[in-house]
N, C-alpha and C. Protein backbone atom coordinates (compact mmCIF):
# COMPACT_ATOMS: atom_id res chain seq x y z
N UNK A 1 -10.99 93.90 -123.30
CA UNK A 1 -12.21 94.34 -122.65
C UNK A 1 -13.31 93.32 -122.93
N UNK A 2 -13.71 92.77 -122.19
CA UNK A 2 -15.06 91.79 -121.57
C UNK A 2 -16.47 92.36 -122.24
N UNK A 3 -17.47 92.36 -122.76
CA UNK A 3 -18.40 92.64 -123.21
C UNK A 3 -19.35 92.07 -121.73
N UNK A 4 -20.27 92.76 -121.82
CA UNK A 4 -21.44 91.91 -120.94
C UNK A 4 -22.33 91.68 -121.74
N UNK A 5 -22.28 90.50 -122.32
CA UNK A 5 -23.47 89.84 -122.98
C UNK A 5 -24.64 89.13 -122.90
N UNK A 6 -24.43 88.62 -121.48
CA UNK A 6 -25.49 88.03 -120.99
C UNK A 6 -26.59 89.17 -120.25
N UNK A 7 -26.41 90.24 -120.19
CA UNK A 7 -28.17 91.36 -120.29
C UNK A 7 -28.31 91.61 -121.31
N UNK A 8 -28.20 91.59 -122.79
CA UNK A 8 -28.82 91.61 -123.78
C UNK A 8 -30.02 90.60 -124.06
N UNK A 9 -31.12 91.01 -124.71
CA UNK A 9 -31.70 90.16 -125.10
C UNK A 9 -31.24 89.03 -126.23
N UNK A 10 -31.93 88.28 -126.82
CA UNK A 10 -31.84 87.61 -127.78
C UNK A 10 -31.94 87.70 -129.01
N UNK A 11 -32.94 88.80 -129.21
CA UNK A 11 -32.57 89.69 -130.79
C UNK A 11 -31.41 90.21 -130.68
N UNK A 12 -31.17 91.24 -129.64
CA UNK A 12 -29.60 91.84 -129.31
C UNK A 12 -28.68 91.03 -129.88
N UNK A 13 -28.92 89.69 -129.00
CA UNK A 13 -27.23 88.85 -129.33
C UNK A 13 -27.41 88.46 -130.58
N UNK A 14 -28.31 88.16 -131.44
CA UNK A 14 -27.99 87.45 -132.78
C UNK A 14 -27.84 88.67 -133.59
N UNK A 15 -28.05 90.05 -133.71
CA UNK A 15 -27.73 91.02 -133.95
C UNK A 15 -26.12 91.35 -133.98
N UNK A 16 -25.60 91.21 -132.53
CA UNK A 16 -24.20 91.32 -132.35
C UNK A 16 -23.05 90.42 -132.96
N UNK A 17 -23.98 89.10 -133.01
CA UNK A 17 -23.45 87.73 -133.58
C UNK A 17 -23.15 87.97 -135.01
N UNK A 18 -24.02 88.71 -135.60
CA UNK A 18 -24.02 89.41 -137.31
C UNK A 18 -22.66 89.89 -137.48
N UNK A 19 -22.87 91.22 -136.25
CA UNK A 19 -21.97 92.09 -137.22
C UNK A 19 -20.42 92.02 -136.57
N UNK A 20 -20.57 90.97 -135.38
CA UNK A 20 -18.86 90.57 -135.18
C UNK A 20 -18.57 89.39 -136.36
N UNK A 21 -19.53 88.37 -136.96
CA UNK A 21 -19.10 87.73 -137.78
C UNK A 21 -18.75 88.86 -139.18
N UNK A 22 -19.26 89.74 -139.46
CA UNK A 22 -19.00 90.76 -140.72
C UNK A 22 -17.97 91.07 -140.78
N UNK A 23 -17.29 91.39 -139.05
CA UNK A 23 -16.20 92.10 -138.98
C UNK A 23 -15.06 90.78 -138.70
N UNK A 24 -15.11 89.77 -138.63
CA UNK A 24 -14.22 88.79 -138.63
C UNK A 24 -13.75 88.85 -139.97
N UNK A 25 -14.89 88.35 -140.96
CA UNK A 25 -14.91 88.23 -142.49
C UNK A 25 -13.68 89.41 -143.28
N UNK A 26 -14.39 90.80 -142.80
CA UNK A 26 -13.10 91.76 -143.02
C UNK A 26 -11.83 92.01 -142.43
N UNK A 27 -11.86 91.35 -141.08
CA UNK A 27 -10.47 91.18 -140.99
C UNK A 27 -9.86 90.20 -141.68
N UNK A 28 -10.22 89.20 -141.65
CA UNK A 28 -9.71 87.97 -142.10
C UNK A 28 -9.73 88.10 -143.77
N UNK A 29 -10.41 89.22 -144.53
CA UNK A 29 -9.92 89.42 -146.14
C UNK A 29 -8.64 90.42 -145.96
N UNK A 30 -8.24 91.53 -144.91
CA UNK A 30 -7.83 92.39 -144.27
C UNK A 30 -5.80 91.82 -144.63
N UNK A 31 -7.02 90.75 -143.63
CA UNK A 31 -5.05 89.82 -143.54
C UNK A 31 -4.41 89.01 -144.29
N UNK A 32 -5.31 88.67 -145.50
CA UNK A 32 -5.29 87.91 -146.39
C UNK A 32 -4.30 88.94 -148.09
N UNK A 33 -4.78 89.80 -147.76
CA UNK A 33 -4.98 91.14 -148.94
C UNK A 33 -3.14 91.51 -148.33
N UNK A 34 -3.20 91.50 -147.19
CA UNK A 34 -1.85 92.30 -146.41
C UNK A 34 -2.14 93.89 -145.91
N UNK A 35 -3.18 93.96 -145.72
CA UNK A 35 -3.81 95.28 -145.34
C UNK A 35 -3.86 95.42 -143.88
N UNK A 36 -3.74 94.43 -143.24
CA UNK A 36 -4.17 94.39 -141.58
C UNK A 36 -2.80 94.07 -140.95
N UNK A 37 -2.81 95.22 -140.06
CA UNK A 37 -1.42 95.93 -139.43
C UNK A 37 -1.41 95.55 -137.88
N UNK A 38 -3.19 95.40 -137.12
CA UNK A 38 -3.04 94.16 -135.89
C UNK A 38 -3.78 93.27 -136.27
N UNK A 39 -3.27 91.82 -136.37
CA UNK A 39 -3.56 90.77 -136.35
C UNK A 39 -4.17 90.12 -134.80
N UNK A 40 -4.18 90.71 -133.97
CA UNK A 40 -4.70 90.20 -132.89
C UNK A 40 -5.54 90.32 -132.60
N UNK A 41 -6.32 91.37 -133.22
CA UNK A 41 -7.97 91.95 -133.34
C UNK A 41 -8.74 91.05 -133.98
N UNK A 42 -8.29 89.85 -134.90
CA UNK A 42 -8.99 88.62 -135.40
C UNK A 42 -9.15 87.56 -134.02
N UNK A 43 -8.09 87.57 -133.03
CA UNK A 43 -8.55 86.67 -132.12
C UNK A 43 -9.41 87.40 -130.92
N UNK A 44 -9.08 88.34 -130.93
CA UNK A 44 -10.60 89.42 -130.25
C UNK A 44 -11.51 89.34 -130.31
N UNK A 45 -12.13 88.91 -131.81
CA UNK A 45 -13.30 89.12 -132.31
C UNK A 45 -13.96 87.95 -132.76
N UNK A 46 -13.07 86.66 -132.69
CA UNK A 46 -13.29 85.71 -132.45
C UNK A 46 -13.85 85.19 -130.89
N UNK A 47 -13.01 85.06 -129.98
CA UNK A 47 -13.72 85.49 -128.70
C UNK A 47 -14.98 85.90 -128.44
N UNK A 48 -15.15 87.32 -128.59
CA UNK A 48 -16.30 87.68 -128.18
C UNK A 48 -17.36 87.20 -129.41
N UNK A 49 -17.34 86.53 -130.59
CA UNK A 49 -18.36 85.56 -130.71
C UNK A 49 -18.69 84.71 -130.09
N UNK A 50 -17.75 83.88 -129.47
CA UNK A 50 -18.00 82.93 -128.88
C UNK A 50 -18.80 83.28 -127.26
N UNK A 51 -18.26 84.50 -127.04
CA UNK A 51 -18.86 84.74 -125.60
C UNK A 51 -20.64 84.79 -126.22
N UNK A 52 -20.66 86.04 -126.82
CA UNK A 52 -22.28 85.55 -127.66
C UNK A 52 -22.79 84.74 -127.79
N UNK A 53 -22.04 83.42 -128.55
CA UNK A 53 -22.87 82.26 -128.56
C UNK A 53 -23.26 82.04 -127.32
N UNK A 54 -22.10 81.75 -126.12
CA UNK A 54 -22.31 81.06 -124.90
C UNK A 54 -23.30 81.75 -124.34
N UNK A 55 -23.66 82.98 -124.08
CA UNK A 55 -24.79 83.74 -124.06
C UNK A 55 -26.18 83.43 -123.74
N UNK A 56 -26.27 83.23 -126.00
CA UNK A 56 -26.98 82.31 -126.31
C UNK A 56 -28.03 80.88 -125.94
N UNK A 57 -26.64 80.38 -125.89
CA UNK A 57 -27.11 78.80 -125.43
C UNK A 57 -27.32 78.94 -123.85
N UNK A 58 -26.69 79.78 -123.00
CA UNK A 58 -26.89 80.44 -121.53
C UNK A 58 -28.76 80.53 -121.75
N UNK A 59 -29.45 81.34 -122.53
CA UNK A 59 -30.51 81.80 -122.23
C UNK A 59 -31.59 80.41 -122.90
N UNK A 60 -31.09 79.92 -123.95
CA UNK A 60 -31.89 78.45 -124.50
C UNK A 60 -31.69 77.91 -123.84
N UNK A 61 -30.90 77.47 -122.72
CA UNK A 61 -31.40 76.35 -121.96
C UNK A 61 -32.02 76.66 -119.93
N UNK A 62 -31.93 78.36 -120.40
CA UNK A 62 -32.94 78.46 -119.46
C UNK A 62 -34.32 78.27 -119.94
N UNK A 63 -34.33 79.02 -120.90
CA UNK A 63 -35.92 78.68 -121.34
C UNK A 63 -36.02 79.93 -121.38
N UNK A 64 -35.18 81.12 -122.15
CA UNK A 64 -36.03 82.19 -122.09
C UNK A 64 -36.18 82.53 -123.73
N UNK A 65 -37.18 83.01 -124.03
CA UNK A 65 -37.98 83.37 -125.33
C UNK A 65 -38.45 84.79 -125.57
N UNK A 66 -37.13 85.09 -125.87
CA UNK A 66 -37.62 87.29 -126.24
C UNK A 66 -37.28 87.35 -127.51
């Protein structure tokens, strides 16, 4: 599932940017520990950071400032 990230604002996305990096961090101790039973939810959540960033840099180089 696709997020729509680009109508969020810019507090929004660095907000979202937080707490998918939090939740990378715990998967990735998750899978490390042997506790994490889907491993594919780390490349999920990798992804949709990146869609965030692109977002991001989508709205900095329009020039928008919220």
């Amino acid at each position: 599932m696709k997020n729509n990230y680009k109508d969020l604002s810019i507090k929004e996305l660095n907000a979202e940017e937080a707490k998918l990096r939090t939740e990378l961090f715990n998967l990735n101790f998750q899978n490390k520990v042997g506790q994490l039973a889907d491993t594919s939810r780390i490349r999920i959540v990798k992804k949709n950071i990146a869609r965030v960033k692109t977002a991001l840099k989508q709205k900095e180089i329009a020039g928008i400032k919220e």
